[in-house]
Protein backbone atom coordinates (compact mmCIF):
# COMPACT_ATOMS: atom_id res chain seq x y z
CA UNK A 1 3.92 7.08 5.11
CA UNK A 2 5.84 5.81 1.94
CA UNK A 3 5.27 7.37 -1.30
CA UNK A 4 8.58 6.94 -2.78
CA UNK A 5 10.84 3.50 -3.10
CA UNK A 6 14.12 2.21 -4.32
CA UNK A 7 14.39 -0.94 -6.60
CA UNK A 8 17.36 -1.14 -8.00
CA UNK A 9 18.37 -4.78 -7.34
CA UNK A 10 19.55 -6.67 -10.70
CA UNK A 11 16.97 -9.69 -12.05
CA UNK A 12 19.30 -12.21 -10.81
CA UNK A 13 20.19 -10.82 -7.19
CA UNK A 14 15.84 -10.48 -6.60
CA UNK A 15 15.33 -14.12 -8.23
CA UNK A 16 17.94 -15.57 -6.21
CA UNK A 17 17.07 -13.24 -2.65
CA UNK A 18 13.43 -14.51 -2.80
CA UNK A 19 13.72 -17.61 -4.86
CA UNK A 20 10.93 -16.90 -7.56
CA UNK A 21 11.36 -16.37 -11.20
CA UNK A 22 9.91 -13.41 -13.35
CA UNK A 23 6.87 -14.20 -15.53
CA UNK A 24 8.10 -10.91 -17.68
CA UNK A 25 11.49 -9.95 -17.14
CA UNK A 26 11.14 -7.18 -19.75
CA UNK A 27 8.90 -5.22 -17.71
CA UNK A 28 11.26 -5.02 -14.65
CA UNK A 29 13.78 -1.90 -15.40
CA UNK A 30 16.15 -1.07 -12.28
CA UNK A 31 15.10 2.76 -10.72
CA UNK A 32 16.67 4.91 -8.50
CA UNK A 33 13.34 6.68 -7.09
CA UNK A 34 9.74 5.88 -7.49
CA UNK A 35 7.17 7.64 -6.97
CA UNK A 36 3.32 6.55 -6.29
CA UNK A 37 1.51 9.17 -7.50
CA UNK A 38 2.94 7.76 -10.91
CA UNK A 39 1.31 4.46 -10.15
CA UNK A 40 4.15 2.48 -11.48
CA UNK A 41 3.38 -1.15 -12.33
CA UNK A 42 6.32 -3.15 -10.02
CA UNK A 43 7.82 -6.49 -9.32
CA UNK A 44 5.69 -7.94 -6.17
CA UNK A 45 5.47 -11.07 -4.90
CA UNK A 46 1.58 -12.57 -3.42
CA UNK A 47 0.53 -14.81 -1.06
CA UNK A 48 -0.95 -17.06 -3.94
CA UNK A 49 2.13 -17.30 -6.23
CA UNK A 50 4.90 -17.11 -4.02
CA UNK A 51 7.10 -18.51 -6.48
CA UNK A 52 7.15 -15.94 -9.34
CA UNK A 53 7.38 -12.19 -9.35
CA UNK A 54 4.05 -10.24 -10.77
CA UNK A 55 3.97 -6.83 -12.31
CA UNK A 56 1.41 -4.88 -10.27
CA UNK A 57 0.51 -1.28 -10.22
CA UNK A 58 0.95 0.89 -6.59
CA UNK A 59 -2.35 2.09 -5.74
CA UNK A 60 -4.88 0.09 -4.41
CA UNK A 61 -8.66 -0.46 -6.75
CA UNK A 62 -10.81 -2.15 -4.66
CA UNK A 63 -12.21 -4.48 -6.48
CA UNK A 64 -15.97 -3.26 -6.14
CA UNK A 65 -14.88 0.28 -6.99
CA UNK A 66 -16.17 2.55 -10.18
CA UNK A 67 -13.20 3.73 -10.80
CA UNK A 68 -9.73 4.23 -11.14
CA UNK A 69 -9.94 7.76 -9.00
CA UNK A 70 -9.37 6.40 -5.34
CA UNK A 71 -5.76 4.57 -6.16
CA UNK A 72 -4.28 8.01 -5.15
CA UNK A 73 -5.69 7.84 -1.78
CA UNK A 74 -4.91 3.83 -1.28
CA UNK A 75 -1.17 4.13 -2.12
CA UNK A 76 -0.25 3.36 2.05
CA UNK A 77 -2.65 1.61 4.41
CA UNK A 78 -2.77 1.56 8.05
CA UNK A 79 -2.39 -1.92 9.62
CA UNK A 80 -4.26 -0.62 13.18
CA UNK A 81 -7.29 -0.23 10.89
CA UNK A 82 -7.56 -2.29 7.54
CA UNK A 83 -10.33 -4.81 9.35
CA UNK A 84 -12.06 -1.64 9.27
CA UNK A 85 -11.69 0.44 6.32
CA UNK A 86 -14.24 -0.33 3.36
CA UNK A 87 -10.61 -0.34 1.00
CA UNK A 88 -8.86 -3.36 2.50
CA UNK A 89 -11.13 -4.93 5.06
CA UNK A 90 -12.47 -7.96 2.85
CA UNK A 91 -8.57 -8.41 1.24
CA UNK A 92 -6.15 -9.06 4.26
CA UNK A 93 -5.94 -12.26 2.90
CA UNK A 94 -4.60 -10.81 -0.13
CA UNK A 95 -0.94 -10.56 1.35
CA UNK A 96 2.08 -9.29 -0.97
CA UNK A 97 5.24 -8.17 -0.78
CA UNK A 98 7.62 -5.50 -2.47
CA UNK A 99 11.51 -5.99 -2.98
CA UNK A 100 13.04 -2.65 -2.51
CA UNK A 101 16.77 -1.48 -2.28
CA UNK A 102 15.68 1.29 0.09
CA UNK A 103 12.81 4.10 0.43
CA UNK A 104 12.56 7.72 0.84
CA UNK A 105 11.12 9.97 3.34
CA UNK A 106 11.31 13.99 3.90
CA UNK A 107 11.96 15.74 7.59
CA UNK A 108 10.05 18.98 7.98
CA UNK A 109 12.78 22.13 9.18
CA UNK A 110 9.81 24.07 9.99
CA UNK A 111 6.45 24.03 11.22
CA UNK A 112 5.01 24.29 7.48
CA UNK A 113 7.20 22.15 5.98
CA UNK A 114 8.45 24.85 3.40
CA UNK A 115 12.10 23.27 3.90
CA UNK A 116 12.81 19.65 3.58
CA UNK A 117 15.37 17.59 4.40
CA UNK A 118 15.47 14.32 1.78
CA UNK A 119 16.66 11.00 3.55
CA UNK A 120 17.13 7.57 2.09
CA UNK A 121 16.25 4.81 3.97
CA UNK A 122 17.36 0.92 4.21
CA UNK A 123 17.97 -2.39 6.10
CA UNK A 124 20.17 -4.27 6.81
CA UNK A 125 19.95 -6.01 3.76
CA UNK A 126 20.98 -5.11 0.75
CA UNK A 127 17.16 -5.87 -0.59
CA UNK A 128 14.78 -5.64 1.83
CA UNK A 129 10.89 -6.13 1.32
CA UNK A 130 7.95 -4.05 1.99
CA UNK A 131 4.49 -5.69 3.41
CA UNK A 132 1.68 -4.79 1.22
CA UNK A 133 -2.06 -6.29 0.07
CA UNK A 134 -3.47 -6.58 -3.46
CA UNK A 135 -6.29 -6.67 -5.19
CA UNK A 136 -8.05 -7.19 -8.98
CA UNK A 137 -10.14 -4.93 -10.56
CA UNK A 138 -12.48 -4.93 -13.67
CA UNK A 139 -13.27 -1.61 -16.03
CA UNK A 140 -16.78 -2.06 -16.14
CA UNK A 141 -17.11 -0.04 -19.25
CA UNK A 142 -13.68 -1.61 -21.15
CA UNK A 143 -13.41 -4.57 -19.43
CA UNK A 144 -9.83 -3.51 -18.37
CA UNK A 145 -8.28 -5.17 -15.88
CA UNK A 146 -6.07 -4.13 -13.25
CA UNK A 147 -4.05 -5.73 -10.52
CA UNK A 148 -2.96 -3.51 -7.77
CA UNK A 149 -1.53 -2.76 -4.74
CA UNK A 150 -1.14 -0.31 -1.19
CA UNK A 151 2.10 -0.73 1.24
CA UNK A 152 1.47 -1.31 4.90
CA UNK A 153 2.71 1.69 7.26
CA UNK A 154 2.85 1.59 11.33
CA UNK A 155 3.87 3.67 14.14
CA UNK A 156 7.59 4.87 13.83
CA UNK A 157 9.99 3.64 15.16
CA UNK A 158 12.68 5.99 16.64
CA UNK A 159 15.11 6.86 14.18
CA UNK A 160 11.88 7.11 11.84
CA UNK A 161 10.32 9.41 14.48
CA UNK A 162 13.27 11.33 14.12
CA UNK A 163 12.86 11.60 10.09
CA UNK A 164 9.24 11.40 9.67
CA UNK A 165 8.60 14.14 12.32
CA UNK A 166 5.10 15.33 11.11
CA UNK A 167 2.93 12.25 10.90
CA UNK A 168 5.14 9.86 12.72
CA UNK A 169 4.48 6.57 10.28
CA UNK A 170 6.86 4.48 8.31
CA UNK A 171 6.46 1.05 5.77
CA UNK A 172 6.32 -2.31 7.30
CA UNK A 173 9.84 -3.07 6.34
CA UNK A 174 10.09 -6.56 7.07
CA UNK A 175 12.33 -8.76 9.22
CA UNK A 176 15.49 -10.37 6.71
CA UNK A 177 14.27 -13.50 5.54
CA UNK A 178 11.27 -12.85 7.17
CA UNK A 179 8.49 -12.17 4.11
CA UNK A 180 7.19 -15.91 3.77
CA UNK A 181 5.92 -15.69 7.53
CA UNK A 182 3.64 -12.41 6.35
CA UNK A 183 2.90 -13.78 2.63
CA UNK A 184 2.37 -17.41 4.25
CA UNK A 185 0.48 -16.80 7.77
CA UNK A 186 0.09 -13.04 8.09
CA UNK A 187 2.53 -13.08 10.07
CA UNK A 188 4.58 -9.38 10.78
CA UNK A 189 8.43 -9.21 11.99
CA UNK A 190 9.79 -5.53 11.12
CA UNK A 191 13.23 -4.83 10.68
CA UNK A 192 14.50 -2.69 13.67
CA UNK A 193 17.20 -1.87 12.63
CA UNK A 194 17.37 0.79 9.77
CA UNK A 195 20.03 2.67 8.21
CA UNK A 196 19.06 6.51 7.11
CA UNK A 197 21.16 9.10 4.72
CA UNK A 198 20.61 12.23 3.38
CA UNK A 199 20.08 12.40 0.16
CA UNK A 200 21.05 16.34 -1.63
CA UNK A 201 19.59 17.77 -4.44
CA UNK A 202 21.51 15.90 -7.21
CA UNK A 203 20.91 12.12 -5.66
CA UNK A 204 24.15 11.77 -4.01
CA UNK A 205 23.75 10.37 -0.49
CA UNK A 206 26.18 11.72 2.79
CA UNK A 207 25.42 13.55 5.47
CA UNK A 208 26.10 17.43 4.86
């Protein structure tokens, strides 16, 4: 799964990585973690604007839902199964990206999970991008309107196997230079090769 991301890439180094401009450059501020469950409004990039970065929030609305209460459930998506689940099967045209500077994921030391062991996790890039889908929804009562978004998550790979040893997942962290082909044609190259540290209590990363 991915719950928690890096994005702490400067305006000019994401304008100039993905070659889009930002529609509201005051919105974007620099963060060291973020976490879903805040559902923080982020830079993305879609399929139908690929030249311009978009402020969207992390947790899917599907578009025919009543209300805001599912987002905390759509934050990840499966790829084996969004043809079939009611959230994202009529929007896998709806293709976007996320720049990230890395993500974060916690290994279980015991069976319960009671101790955790905090890793930080990147390509081989220094900005990589994360495979997501969007959607628009309406208030019905305020007339509110919402763009937002879940991140793609697959099988893991080994060293993510290693790390993410309880439900064995991980983001679709896609292949350098390789996010037109998904925001274009659908098209899915993941980064192999990753980079993983642990991260201690007070953000520093090293392995200890």
């Amino acid at each position: 799964m991915c719950y928690n991301v890096q994005q702490k890439a400067t305006l000019k180094e994401l304008t100039e990585r993905f070659n889009a401009n930002f529609e509201l450059p005051q919105l974007y501020t620099p963060q060291n973690i973020i976490s879903g469950f805040t559902f923080p409004k982020l830079a993305v990039i879609t399929s139908n604007r690929t030249e311009s970065f978009q402020f969207f929030n992390w947790g899917l609305i599907p578009h025919w839902f009543e209300n805001k209460d599912i987002r905390k459930h759509t934050l990840n998506a499966r790829i084996e199964t969004i043809d079939e689940k009611p959230s994202f099967r009529s929007i896998t045209q709806n293709r976007c990206i996320l720049p990230i500077t890395g993500f974060y994921e916690w290994k279980w030391l015991d069976s319960k999970g009671k101790r955790k062991e905090k890793y930080f996790i990147k390509g081989t890039q220094n900005i990589s991008a994360l495979a997501g889908l969007y959607d628009i929804w309406e208030d019905r009562n305020s007339s509110e309107i919402i763009h937002s978004f879940t991140l793609l998550t697959t099988k893991a790979n080994e060293l993510m196997s290693e790390i993410h040893n309880t439900k064995q997942r991980m983001p679709l962290l896609l292949k350098p230079n390789g996010e037109g082909d998904w925001l274009e044609k659908g098209k899915i190259e993941l980064e192999q090769t990753m980079e993983a540290e642990v991260v201690s209590s007070d953000g520093q990363l090293g392995l200890f």
